[in-house]
PDBML (XML) file of the C-alpha atoms, coordinates in Angstrom:
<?xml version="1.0" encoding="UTF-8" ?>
<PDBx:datablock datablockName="MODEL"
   xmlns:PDBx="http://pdbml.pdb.org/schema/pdbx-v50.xsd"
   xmlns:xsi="http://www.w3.org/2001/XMLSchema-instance"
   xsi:schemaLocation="http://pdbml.pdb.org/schema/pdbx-v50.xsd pdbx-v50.xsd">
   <PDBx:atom_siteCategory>
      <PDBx:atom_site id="1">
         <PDBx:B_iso_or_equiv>0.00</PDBx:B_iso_or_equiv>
         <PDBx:Cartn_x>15.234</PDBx:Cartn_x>
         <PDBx:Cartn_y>-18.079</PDBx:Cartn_y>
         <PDBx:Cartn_z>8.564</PDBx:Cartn_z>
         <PDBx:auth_asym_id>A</PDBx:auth_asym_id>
         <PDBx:auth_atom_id>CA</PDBx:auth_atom_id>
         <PDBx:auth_comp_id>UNK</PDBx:auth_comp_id>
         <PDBx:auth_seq_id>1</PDBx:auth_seq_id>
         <PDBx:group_PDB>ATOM</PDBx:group_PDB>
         <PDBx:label_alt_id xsi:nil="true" />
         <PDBx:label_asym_id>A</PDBx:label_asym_id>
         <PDBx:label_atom_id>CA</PDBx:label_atom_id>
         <PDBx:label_comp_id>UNK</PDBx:label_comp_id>
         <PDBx:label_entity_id>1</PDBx:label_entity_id>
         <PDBx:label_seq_id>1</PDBx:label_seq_id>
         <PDBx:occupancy>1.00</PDBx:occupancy>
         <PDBx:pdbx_PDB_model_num>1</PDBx:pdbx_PDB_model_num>
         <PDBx:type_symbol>C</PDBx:type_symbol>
      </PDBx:atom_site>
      <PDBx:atom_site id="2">
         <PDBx:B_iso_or_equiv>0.00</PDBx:B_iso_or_equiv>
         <PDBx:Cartn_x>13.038</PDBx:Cartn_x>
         <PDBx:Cartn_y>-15.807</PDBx:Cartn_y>
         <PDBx:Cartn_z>10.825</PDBx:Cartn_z>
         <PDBx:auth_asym_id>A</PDBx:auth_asym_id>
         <PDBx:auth_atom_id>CA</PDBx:auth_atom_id>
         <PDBx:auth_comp_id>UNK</PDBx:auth_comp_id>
         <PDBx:auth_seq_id>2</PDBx:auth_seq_id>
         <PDBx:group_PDB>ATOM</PDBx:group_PDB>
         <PDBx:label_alt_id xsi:nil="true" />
         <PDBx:label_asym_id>A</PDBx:label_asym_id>
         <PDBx:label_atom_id>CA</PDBx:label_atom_id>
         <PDBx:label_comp_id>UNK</PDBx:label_comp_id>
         <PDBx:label_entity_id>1</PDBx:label_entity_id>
         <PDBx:label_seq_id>2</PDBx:label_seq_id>
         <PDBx:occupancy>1.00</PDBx:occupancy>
         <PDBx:pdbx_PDB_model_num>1</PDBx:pdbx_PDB_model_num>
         <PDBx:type_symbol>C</PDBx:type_symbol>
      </PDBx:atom_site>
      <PDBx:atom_site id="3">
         <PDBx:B_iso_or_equiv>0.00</PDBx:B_iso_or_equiv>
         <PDBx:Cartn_x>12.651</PDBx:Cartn_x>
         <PDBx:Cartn_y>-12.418</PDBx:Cartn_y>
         <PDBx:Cartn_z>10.684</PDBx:Cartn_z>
         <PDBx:auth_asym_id>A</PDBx:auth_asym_id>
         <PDBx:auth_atom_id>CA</PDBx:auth_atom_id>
         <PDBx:auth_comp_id>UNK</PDBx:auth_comp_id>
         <PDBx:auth_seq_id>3</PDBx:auth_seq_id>
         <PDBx:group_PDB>ATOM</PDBx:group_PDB>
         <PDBx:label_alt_id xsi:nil="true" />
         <PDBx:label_asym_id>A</PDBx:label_asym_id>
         <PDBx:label_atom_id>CA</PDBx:label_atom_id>
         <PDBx:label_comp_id>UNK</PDBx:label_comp_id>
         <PDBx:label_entity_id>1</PDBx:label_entity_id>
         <PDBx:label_seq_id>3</PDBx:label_seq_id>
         <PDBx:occupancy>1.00</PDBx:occupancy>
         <PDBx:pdbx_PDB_model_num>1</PDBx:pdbx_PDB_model_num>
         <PDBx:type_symbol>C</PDBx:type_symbol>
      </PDBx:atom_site>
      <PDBx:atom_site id="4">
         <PDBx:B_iso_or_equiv>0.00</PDBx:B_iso_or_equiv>
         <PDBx:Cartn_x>10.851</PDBx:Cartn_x>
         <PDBx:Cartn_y>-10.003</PDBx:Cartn_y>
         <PDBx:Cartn_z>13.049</PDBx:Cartn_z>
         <PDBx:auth_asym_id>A</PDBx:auth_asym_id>
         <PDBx:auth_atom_id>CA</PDBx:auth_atom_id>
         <PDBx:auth_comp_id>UNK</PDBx:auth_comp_id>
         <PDBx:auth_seq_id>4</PDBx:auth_seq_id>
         <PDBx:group_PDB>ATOM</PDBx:group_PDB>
         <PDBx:label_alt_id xsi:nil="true" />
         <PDBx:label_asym_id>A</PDBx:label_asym_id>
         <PDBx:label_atom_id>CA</PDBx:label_atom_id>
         <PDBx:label_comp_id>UNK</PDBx:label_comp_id>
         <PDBx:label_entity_id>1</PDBx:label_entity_id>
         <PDBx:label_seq_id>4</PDBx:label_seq_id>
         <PDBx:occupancy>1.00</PDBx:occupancy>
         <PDBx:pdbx_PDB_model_num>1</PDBx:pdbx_PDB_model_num>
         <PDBx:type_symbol>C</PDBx:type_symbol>
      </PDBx:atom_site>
      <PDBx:atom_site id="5">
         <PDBx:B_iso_or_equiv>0.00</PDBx:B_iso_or_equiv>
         <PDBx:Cartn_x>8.103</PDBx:Cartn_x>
         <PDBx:Cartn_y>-8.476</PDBx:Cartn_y>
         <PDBx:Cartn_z>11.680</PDBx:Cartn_z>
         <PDBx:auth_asym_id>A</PDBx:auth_asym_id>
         <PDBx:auth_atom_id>CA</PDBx:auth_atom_id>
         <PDBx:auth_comp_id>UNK</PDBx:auth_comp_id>
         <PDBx:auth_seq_id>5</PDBx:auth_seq_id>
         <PDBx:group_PDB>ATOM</PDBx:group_PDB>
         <PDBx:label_alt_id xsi:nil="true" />
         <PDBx:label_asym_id>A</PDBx:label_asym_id>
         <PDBx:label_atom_id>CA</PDBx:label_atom_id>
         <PDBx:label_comp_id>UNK</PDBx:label_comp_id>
         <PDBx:label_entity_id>1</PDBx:label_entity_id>
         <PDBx:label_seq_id>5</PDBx:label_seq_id>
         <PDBx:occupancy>1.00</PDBx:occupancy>
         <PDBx:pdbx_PDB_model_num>1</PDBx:pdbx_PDB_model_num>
         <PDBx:type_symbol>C</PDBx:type_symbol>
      </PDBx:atom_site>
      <PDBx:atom_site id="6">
         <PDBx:B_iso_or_equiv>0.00</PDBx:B_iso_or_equiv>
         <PDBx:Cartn_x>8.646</PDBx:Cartn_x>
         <PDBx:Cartn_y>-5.714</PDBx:Cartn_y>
         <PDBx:Cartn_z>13.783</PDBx:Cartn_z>
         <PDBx:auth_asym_id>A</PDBx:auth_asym_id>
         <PDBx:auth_atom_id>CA</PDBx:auth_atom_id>
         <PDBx:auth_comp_id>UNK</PDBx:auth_comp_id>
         <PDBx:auth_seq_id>6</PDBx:auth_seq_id>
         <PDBx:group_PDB>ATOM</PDBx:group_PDB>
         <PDBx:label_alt_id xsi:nil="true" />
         <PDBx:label_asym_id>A</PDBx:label_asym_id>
         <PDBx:label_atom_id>CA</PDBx:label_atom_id>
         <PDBx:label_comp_id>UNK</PDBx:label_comp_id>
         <PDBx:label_entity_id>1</PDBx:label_entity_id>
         <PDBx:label_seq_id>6</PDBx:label_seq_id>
         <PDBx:occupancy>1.00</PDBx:occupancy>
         <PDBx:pdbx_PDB_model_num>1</PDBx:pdbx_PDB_model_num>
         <PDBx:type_symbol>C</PDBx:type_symbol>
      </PDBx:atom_site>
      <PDBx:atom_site id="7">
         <PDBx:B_iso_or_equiv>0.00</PDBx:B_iso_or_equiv>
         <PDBx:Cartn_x>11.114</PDBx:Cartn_x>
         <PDBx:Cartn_y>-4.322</PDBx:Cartn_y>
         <PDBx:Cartn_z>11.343</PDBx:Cartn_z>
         <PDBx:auth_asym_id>A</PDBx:auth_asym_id>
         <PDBx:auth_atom_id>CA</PDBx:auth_atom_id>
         <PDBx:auth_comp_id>UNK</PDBx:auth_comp_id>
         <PDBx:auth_seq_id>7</PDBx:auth_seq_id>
         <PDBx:group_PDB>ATOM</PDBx:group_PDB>
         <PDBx:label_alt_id xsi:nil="true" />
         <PDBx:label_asym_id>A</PDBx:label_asym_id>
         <PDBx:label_atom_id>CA</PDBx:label_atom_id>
         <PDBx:label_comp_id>UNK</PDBx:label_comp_id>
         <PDBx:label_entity_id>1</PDBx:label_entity_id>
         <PDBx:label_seq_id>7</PDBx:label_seq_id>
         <PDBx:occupancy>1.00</PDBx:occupancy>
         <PDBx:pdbx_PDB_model_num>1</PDBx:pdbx_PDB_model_num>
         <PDBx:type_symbol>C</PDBx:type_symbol>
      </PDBx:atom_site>
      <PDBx:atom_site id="8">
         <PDBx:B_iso_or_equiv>0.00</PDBx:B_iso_or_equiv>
         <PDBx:Cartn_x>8.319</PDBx:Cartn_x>
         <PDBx:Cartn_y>-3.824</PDBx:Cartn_y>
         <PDBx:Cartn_z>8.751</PDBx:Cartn_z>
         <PDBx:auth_asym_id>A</PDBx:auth_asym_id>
         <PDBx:auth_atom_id>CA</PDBx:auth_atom_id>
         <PDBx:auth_comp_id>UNK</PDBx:auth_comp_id>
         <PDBx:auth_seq_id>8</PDBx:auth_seq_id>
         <PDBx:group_PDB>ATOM</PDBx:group_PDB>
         <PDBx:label_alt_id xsi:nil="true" />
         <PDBx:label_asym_id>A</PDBx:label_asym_id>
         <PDBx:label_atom_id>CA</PDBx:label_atom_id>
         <PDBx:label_comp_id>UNK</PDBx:label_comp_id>
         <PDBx:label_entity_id>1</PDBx:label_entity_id>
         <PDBx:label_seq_id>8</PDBx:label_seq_id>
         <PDBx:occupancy>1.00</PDBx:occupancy>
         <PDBx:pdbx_PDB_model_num>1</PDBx:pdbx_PDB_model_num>
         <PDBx:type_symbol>C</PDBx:type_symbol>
      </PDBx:atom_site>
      <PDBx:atom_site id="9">
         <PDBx:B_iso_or_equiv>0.00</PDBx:B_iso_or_equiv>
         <PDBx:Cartn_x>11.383</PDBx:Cartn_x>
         <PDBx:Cartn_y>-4.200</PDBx:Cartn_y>
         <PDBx:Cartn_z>5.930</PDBx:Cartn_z>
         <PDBx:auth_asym_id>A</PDBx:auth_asym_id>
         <PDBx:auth_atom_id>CA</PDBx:auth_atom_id>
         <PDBx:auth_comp_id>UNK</PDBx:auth_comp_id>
         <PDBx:auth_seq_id>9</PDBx:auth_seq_id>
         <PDBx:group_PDB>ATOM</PDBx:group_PDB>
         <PDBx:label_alt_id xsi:nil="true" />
         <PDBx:label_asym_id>A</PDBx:label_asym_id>
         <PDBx:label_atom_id>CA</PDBx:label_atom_id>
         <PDBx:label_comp_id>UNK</PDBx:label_comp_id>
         <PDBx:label_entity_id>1</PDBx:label_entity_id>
         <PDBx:label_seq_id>9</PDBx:label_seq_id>
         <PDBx:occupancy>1.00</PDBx:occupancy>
         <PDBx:pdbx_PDB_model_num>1</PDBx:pdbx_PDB_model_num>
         <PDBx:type_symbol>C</PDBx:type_symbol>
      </PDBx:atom_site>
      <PDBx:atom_site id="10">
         <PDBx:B_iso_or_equiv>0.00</PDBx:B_iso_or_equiv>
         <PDBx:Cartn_x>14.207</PDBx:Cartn_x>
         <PDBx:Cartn_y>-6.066</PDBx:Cartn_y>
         <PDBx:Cartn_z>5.713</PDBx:Cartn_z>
         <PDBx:auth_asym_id>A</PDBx:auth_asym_id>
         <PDBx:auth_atom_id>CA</PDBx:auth_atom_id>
         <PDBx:auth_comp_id>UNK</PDBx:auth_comp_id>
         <PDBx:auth_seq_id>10</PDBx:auth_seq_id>
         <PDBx:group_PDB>ATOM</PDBx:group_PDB>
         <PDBx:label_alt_id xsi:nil="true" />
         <PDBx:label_asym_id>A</PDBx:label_asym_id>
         <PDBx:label_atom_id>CA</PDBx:label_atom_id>
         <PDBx:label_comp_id>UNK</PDBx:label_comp_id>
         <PDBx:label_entity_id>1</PDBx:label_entity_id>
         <PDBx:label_seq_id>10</PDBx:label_seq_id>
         <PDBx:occupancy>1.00</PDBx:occupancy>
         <PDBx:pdbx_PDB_model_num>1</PDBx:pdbx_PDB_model_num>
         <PDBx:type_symbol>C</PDBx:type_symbol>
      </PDBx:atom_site>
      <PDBx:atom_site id="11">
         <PDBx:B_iso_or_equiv>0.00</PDBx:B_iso_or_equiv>
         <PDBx:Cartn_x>17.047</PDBx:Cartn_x>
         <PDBx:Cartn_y>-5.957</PDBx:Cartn_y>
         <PDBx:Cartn_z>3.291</PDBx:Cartn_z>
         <PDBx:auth_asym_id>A</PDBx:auth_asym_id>
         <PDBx:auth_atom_id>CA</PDBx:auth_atom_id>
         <PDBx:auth_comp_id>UNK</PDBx:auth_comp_id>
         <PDBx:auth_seq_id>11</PDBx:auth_seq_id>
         <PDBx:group_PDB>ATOM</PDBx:group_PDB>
         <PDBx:label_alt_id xsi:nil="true" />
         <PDBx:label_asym_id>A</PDBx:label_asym_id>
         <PDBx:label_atom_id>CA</PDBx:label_atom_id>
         <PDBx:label_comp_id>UNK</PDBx:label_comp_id>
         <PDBx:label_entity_id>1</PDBx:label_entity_id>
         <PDBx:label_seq_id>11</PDBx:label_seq_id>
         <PDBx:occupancy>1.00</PDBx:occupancy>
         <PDBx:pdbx_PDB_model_num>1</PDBx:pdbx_PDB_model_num>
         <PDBx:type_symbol>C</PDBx:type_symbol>
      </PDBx:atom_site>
      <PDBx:atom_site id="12">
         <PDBx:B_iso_or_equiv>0.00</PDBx:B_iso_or_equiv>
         <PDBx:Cartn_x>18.212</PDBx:Cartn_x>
         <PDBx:Cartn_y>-9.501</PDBx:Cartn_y>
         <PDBx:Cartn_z>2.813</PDBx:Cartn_z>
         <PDBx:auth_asym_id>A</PDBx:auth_asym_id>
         <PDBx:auth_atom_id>CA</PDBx:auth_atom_id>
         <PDBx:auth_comp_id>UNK</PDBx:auth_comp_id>
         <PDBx:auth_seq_id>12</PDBx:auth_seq_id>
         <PDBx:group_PDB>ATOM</PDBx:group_PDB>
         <PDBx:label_alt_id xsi:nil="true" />
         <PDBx:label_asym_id>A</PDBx:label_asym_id>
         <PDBx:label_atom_id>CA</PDBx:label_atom_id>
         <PDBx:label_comp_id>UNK</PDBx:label_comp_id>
         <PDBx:label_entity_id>1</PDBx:label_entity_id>
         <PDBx:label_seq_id>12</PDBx:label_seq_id>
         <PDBx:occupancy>1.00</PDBx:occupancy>
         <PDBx:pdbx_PDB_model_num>1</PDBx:pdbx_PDB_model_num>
         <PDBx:type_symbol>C</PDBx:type_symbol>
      </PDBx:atom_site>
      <PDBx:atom_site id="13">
         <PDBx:B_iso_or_equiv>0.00</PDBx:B_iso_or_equiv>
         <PDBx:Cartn_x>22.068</PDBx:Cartn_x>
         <PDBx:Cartn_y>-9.754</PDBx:Cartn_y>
         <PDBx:Cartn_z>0.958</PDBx:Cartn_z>
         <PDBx:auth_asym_id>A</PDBx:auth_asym_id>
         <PDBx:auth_atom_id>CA</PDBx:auth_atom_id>
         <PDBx:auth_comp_id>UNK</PDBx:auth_comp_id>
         <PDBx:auth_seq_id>13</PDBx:auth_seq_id>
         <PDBx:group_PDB>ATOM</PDBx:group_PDB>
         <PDBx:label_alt_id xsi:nil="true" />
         <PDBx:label_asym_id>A</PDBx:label_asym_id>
         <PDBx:label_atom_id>CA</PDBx:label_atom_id>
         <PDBx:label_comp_id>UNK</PDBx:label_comp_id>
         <PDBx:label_entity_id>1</PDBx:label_entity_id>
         <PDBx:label_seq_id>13</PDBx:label_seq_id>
         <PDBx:occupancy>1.00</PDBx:occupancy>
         <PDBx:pdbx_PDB_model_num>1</PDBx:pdbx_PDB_model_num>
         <PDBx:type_symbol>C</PDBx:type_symbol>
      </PDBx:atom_site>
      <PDBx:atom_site id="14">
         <PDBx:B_iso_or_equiv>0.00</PDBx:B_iso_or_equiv>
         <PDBx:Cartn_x>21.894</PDBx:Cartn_x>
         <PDBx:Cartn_y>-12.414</PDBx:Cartn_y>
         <PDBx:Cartn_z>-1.866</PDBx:Cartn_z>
         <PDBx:auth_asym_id>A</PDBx:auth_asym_id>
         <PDBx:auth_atom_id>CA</PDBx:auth_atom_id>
         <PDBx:auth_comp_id>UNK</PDBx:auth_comp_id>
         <PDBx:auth_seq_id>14</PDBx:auth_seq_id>
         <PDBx:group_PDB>ATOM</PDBx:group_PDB>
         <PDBx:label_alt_id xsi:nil="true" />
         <PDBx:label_asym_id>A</PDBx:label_asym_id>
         <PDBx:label_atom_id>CA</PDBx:label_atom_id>
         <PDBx:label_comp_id>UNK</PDBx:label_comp_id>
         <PDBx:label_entity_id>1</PDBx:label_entity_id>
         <PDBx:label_seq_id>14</PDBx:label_seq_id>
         <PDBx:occupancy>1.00</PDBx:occupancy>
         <PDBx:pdbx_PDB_model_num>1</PDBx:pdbx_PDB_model_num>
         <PDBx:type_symbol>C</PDBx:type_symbol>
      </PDBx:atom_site>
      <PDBx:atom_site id="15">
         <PDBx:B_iso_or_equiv>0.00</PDBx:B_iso_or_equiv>
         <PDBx:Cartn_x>24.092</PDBx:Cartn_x>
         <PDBx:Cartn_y>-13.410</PDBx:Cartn_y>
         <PDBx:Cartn_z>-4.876</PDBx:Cartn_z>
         <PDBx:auth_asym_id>A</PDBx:auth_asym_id>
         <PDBx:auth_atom_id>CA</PDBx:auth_atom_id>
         <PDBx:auth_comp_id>UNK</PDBx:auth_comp_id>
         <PDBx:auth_seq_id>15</PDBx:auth_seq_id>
         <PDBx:group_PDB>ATOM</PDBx:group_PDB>
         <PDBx:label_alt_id xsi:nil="true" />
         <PDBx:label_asym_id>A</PDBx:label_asym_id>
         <PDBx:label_atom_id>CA</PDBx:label_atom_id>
         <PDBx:label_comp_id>UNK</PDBx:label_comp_id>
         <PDBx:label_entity_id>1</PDBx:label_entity_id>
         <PDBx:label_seq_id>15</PDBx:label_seq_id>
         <PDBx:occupancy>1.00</PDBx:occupancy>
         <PDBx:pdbx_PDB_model_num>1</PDBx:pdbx_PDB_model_num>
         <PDBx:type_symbol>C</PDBx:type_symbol>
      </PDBx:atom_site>
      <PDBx:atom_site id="16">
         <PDBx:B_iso_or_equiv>0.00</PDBx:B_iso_or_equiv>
         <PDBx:Cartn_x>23.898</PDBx:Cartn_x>
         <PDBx:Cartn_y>-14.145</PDBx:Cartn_y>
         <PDBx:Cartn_z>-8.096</PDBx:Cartn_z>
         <PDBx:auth_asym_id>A</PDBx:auth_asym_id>
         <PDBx:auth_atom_id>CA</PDBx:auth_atom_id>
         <PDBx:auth_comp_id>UNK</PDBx:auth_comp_id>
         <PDBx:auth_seq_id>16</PDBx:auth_seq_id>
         <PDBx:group_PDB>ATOM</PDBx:group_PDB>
         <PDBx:label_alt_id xsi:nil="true" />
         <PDBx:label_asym_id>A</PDBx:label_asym_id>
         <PDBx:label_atom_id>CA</PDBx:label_atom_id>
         <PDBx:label_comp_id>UNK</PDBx:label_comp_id>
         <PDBx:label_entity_id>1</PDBx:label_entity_id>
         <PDBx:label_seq_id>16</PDBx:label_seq_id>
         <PDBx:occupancy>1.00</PDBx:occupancy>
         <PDBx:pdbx_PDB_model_num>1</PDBx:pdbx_PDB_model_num>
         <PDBx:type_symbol>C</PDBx:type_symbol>
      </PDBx:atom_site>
      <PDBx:atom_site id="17">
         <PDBx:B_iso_or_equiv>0.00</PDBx:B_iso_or_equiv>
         <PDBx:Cartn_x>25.300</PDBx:Cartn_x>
         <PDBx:Cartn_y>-13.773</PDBx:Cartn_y>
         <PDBx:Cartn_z>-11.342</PDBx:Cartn_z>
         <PDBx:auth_asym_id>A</PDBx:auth_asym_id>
         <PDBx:auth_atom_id>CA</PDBx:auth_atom_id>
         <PDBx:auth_comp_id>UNK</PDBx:auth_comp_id>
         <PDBx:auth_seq_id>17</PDBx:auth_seq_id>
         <PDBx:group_PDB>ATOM</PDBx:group_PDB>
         <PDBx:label_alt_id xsi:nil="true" />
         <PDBx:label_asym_id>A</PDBx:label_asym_id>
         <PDBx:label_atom_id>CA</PDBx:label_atom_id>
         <PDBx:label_comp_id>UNK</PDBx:label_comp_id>
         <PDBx:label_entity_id>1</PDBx:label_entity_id>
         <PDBx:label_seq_id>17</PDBx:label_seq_id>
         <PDBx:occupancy>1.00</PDBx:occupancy>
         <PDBx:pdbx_PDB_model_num>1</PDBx:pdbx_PDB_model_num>
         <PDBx:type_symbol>C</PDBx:type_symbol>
      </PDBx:atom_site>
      <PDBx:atom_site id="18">
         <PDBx:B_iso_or_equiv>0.00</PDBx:B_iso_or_equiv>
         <PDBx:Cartn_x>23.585</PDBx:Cartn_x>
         <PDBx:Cartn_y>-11.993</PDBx:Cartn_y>
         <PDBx:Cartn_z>-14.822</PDBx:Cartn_z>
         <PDBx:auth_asym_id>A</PDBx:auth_asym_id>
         <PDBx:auth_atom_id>CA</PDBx:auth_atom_id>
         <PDBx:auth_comp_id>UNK</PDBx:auth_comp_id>
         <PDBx:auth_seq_id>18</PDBx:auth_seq_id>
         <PDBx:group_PDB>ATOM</PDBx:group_PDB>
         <PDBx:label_alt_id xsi:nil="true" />
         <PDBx:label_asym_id>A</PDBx:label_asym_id>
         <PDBx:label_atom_id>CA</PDBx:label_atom_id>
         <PDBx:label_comp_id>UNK</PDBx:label_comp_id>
         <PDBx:label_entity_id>1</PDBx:label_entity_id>
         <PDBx:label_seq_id>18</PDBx:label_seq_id>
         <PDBx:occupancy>1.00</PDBx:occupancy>
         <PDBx:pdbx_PDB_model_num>1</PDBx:pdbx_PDB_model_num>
         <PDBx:type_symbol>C</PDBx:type_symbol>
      </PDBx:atom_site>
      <PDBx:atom_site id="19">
         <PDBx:B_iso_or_equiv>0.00</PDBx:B_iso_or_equiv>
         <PDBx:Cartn_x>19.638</PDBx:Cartn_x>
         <PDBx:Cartn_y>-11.713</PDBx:Cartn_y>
         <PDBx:Cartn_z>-14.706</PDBx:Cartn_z>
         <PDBx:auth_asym_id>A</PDBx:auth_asym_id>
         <PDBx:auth_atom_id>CA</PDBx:auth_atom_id>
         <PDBx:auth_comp_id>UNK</PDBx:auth_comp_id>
         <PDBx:auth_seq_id>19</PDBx:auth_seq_id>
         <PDBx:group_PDB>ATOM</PDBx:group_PDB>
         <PDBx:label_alt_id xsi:nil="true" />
         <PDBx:label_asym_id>A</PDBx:label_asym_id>
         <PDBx:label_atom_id>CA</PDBx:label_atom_id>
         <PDBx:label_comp_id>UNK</PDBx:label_comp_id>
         <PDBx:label_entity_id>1</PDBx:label_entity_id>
         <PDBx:label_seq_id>19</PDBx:label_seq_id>
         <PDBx:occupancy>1.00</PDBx:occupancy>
         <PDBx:pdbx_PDB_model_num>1</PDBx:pdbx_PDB_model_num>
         <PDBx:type_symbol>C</PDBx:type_symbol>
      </PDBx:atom_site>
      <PDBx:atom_site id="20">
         <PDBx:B_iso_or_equiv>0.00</PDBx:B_iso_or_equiv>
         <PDBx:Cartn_x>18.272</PDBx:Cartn_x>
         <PDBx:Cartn_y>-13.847</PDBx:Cartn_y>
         <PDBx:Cartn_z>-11.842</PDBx:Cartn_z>
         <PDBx:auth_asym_id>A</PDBx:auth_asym_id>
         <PDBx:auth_atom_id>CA</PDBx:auth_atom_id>
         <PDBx:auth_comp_id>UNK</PDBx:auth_comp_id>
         <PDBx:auth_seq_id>20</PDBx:auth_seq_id>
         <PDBx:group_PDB>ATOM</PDBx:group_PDB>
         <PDBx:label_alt_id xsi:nil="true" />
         <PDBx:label_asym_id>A</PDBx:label_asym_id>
         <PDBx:label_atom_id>CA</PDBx:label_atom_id>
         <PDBx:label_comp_id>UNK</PDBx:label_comp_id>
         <PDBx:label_entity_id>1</PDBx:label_entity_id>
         <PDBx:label_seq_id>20</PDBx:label_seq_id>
         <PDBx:occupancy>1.00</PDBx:occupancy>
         <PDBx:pdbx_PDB_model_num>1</PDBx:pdbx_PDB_model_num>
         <PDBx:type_symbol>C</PDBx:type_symbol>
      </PDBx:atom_site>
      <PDBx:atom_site id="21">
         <PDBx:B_iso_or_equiv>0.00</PDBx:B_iso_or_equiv>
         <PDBx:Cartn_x>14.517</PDBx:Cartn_x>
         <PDBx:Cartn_y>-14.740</PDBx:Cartn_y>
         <PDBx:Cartn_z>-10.572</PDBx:Cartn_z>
         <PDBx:auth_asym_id>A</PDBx:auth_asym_id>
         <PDBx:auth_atom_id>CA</PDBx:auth_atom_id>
         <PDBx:auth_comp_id>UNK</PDBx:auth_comp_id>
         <PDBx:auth_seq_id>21</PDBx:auth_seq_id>
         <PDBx:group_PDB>ATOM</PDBx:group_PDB>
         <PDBx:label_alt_id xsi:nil="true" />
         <PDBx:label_asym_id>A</PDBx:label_asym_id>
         <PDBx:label_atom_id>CA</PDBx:label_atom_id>
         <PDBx:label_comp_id>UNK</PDBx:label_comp_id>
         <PDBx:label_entity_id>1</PDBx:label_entity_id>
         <PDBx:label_seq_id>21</PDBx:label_seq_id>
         <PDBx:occupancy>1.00</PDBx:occupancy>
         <PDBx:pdbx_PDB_model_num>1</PDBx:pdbx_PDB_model_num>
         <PDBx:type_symbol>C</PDBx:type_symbol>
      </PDBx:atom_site>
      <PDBx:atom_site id="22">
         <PDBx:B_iso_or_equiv>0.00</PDBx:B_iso_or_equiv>
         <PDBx:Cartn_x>14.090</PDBx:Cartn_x>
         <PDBx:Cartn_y>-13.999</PDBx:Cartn_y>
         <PDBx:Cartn_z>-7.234</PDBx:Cartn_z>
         <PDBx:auth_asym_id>A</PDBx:auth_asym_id>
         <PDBx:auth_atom_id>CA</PDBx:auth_atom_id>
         <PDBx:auth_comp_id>UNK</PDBx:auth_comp_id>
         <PDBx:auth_seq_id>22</PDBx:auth_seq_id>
         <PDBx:group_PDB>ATOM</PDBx:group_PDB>
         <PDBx:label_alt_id xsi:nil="true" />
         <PDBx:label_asym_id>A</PDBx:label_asym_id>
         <PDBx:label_atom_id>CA</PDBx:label_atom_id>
         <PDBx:label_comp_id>UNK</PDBx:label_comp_id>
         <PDBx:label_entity_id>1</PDBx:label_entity_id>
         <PDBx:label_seq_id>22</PDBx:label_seq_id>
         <PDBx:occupancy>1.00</PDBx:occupancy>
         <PDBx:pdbx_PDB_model_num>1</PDBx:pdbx_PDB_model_num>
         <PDBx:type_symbol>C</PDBx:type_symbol>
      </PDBx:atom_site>
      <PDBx:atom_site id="23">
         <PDBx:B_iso_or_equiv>0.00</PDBx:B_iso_or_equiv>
         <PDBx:Cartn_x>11.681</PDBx:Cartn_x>
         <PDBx:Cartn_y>-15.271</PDBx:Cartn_y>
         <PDBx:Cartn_z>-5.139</PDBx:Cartn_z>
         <PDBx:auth_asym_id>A</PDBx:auth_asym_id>
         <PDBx:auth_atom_id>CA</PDBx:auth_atom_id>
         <PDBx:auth_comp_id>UNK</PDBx:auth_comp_id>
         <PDBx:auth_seq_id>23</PDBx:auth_seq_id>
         <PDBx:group_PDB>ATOM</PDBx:group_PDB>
         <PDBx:label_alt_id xsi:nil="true" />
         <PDBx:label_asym_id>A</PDBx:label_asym_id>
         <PDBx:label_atom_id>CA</PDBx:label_atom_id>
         <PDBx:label_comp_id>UNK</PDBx:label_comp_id>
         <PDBx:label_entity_id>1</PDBx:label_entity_id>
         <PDBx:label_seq_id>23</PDBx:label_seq_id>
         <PDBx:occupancy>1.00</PDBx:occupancy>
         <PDBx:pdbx_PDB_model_num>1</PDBx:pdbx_PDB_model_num>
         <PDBx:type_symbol>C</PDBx:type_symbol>
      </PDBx:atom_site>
      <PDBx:atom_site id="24">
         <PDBx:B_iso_or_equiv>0.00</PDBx:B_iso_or_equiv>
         <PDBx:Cartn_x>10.835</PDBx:Cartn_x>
         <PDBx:Cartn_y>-14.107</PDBx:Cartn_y>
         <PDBx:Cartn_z>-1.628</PDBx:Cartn_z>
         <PDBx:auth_asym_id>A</PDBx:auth_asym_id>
         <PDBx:auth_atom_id>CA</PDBx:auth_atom_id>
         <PDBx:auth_comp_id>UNK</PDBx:auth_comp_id>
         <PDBx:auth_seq_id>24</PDBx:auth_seq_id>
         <PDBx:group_PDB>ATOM</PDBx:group_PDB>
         <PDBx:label_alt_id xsi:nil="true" />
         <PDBx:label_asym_id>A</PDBx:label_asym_id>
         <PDBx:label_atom_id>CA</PDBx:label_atom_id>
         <PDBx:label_comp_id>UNK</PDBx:label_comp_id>
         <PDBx:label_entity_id>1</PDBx:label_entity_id>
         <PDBx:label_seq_id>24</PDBx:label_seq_id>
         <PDBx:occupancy>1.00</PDBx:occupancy>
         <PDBx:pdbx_PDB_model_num>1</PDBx:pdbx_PDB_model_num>
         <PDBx:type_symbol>C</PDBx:type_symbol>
      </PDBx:atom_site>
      <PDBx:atom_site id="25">
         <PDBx:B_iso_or_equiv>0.00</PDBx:B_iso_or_equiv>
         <PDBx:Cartn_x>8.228</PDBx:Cartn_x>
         <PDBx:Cartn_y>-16.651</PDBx:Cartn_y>
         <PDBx:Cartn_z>0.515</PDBx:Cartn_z>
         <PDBx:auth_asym_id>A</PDBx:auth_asym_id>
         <PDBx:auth_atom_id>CA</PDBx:auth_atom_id>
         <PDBx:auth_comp_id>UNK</PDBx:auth_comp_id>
         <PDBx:auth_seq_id>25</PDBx:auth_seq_id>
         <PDBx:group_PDB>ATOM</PDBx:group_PDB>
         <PDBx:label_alt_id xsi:nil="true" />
         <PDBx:label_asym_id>A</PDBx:label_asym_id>
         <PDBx:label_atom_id>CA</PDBx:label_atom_id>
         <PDBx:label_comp_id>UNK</PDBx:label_comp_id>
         <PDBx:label_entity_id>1</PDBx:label_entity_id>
         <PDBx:label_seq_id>25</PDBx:label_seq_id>
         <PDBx:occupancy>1.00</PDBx:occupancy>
         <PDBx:pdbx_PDB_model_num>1</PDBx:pdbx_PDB_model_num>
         <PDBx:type_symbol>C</PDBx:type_symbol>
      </PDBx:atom_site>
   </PDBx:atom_siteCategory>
</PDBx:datablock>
C-alpha cells in the first residue's frame, strides 16, 4: 500500500513464524 514519505520511517507489523526473509520494495 502507500505510505507517505513524509514520515521518513515507518514501522510496518508483519508475521511470520521461525527465521523468515523479508523483503521490503
Amino acid at each position: 500500500r502507500p505510505v507517505d514519505t513524509i514520515l521518513q520511517v515507518s514501522m510496518i507489523p508483519v508475521y511470520g513464524n521461525g527465521v523468515q526473509e523479508v523483503q521490503i520494495y
